[in-house]
Protein backbone atom coordinates (compact mmCIF):
# COMPACT_ATOMS: atom_id res chain seq x y z
CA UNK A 1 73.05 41.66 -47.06
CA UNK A 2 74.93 39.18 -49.08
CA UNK A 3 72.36 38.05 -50.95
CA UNK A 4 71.45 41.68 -52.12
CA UNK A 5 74.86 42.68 -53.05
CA UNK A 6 75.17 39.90 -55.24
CA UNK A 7 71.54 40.50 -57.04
CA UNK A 8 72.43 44.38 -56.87
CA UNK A 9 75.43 42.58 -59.15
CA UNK A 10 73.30 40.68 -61.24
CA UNK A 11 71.01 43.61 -61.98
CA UNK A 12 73.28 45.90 -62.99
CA UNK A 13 74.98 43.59 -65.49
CA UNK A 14 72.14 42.37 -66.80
CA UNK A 15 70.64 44.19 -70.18
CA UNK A 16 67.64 45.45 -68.62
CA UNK A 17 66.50 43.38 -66.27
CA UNK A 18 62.59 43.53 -65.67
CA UNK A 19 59.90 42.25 -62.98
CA UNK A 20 60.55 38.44 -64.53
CA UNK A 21 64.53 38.42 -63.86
CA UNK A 22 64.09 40.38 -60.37
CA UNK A 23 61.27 37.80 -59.27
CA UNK A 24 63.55 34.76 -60.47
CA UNK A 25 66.66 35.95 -58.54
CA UNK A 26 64.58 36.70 -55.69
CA UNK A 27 63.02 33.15 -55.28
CA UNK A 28 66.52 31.71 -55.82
CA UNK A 29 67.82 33.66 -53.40
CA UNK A 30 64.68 33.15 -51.24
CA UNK A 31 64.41 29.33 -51.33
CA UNK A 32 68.42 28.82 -50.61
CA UNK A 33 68.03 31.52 -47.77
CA UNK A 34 64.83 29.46 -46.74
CA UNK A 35 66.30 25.67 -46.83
CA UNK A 36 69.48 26.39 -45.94
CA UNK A 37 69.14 26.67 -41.86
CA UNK A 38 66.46 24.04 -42.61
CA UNK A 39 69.27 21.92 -43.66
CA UNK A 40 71.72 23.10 -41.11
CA UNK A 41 69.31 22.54 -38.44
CA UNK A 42 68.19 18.94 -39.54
CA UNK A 43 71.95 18.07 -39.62
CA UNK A 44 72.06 18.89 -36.11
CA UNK A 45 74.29 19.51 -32.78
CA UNK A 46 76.55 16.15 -34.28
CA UNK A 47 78.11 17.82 -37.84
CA UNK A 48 77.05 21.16 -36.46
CA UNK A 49 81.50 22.20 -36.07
CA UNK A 50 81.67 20.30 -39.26
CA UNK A 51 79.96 22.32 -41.18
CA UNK A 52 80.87 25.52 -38.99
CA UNK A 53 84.76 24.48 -40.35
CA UNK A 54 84.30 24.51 -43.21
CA UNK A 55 81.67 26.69 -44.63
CA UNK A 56 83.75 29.60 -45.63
CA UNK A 57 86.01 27.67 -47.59
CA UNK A 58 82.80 26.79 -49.58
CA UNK A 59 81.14 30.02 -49.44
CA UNK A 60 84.56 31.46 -50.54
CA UNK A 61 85.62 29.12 -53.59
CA UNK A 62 81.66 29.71 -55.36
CA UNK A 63 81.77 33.47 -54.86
CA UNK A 64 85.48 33.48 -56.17
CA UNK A 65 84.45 31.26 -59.51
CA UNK A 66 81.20 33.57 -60.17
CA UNK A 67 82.81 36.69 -59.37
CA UNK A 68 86.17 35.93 -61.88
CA UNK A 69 83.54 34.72 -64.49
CA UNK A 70 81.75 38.37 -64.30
CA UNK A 71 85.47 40.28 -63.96
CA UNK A 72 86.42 37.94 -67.04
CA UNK A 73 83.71 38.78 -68.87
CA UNK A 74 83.43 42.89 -68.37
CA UNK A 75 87.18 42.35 -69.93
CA UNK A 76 86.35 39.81 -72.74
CA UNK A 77 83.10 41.48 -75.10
CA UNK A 78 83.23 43.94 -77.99
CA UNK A 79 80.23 45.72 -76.66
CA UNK A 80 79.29 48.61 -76.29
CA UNK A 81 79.76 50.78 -73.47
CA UNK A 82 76.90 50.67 -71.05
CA UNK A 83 75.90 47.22 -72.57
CA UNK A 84 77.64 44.42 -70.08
CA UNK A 85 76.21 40.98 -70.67
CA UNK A 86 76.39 38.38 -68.25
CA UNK A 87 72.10 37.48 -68.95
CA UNK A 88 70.44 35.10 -70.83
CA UNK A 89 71.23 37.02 -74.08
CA UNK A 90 75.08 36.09 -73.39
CA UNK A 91 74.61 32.36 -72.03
CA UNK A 92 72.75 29.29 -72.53
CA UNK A 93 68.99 29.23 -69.81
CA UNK A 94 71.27 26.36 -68.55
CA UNK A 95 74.37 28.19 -67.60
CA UNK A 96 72.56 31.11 -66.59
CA UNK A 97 70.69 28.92 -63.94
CA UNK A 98 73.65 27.18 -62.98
CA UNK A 99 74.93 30.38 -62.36
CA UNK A 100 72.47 31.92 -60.80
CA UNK A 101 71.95 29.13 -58.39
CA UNK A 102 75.75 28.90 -57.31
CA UNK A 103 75.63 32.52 -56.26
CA UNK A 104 72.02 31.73 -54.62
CA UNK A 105 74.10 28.66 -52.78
CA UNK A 106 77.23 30.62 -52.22
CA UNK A 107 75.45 33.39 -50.17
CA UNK A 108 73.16 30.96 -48.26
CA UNK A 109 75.98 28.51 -47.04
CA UNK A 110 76.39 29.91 -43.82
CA UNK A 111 73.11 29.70 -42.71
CA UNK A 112 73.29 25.96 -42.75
CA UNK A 113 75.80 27.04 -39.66
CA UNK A 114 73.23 29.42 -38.10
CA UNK A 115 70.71 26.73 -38.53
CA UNK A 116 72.52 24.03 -37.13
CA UNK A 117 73.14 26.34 -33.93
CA UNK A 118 69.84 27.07 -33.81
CA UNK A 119 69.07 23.41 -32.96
CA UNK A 120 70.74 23.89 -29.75
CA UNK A 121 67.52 26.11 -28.69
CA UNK A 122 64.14 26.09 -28.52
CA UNK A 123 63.15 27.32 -31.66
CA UNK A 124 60.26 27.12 -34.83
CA UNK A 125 62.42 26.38 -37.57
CA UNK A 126 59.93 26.56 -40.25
CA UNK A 127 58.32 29.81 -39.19
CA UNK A 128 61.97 31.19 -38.62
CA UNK A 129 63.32 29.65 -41.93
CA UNK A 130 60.17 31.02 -43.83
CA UNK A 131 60.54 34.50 -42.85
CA UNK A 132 64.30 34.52 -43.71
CA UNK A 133 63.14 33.76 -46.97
CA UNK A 134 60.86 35.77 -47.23
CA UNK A 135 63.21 38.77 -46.57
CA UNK A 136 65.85 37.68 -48.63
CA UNK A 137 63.09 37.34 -51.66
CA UNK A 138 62.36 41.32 -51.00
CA UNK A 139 65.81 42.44 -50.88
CA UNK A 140 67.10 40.27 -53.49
CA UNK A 141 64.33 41.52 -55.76
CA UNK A 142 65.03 45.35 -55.21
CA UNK A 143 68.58 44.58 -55.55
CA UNK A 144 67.99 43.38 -59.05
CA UNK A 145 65.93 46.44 -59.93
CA UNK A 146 68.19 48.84 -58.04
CA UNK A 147 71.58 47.20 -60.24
CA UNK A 148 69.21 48.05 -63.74
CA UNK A 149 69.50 51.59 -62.60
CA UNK A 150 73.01 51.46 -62.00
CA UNK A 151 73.72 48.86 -64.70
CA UNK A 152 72.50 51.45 -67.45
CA UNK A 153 74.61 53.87 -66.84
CA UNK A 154 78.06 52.05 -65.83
CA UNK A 155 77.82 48.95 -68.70
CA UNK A 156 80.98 47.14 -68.52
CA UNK A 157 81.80 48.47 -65.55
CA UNK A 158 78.84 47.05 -63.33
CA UNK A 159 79.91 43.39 -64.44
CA UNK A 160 83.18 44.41 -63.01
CA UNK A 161 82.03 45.50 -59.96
CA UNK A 162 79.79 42.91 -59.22
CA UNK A 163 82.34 40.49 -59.44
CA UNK A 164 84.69 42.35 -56.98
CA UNK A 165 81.98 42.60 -54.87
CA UNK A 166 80.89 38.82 -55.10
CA UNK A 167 85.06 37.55 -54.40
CA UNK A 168 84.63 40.86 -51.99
CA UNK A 169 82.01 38.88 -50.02
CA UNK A 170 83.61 35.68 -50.30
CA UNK A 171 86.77 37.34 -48.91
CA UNK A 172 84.72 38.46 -46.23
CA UNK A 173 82.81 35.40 -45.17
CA UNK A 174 86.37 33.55 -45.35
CA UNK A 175 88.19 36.47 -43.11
CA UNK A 176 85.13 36.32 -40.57
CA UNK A 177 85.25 32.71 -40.12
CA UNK A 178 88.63 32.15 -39.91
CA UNK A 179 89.76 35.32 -37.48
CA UNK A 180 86.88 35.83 -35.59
C-alpha cells in the first residue's frame, strides 16, 4: 500500500504520465519490493533486530527528503495551475532516477525486516519474494495511471499532496515501529 500511494503521488504530479513512466515506476517499485526481503532474509536471524531497530528511522528520513522536495516544489514554480512538475521535464534523467529510486527504497525498507523474519521459517524465498514483486509492479503501475487522472485536474496541488502523503507514510512507518 505504500508503494502505491507514493506512485499514486508520482502520477499525479507528473505532466501526463503515460504507459512508459507507469511501467518504469512499477519495475522500481517491483524490483526493491522483490530484493528487499531477499536481502533481509540473506542477512539472517544474526542482524535480523538490527535492522528491525532501525528501519523506520531509514524508511522515515527518505520519505521525509522526497516528500519536502515535492511540498517545496508545488510552492516554488510559476506554472500554471493544473501543470505541477516534479517529471523529467523539471529535472535532469539523473535526478529523476535518483529520485525515483529513493522513494522505490524508502517504501521497500521494511521488508528487509519481514524478510529477515521470514528466515526463522520454513519458507521459498524466491517464489515468495517474486510474487511480492510482482504485486507491487501492478499496483504501483495503476497508481501512476490513477495519479494522471487526479494529477490533471488538481496541478499544483497533487505535488503537494503527494508529498504529505510520502512524510505521511514515513510518519507512519516511524509511529508503527516505534509504539507498536
Amino acid at each position: 500500500m505504500d508503494s502505491f500511494a507514493a506512485a499514486l503521488g508520482r502520477g499525479a504530479c507528473l505532466r501526463r504520465p503515460g504507459l512508459p513512466e507507469a511501467v518504469k515506476v512499477g519495475v522500481a517499485f517491483g524490483l526493491c519490493q522483490f530484493a528487499m526481503p531477499l536481502i533481509g532474509w540473506s542477512v539472517g536471524i544474526a542482524f535480523a533486530s538490527l535492522v528491525e531497530a532501525v528501519d523506520h528511522w531509514i524508511a522515515f528520513g527518505l520519505l521525509l527528503l522526497v516528500g519536502g522536495a515535492m511540498i517545496r516544489n508545488a510552492f516554488g514554480g510559476e506554472e500554471e495551475e493544473g501543470e505541477a512538475d516534479c517529471g523529467p521535464s523539471g529535472r535532469s534523467g539523473r535526478a529523476e532516477w535518483l529520485a525515483l529510486l529513493t522513494t522505490a527504497v524508502a517504501t521497500s525498507i521494511d521488508a528487509a525486516a519481514v524478510g529477515a523474519g521470514l528466515a526463522l521459517v520454513d519458507v521459498d524465498m524466491v517464489t515468495t519474494s517474486l510474487l511480492i514483486g510482482v504485486v507491487t509492479f501492478a499496483v504501483a503501475f495503476g497508481g501512476v495511471l490513477i495519479g494522471r487522472a487526479a494529477g490533471n485536474r488538481m496541478g499544483r496541488w497533487a505535488e503537494l499532496a503527494g508529498g504529505i502523503t510520502l512524510i505521511g507514510l514515513g510518519t507512519k512507518i516511524l509511529i508503527e515501529h516505534t509504539l507498536g
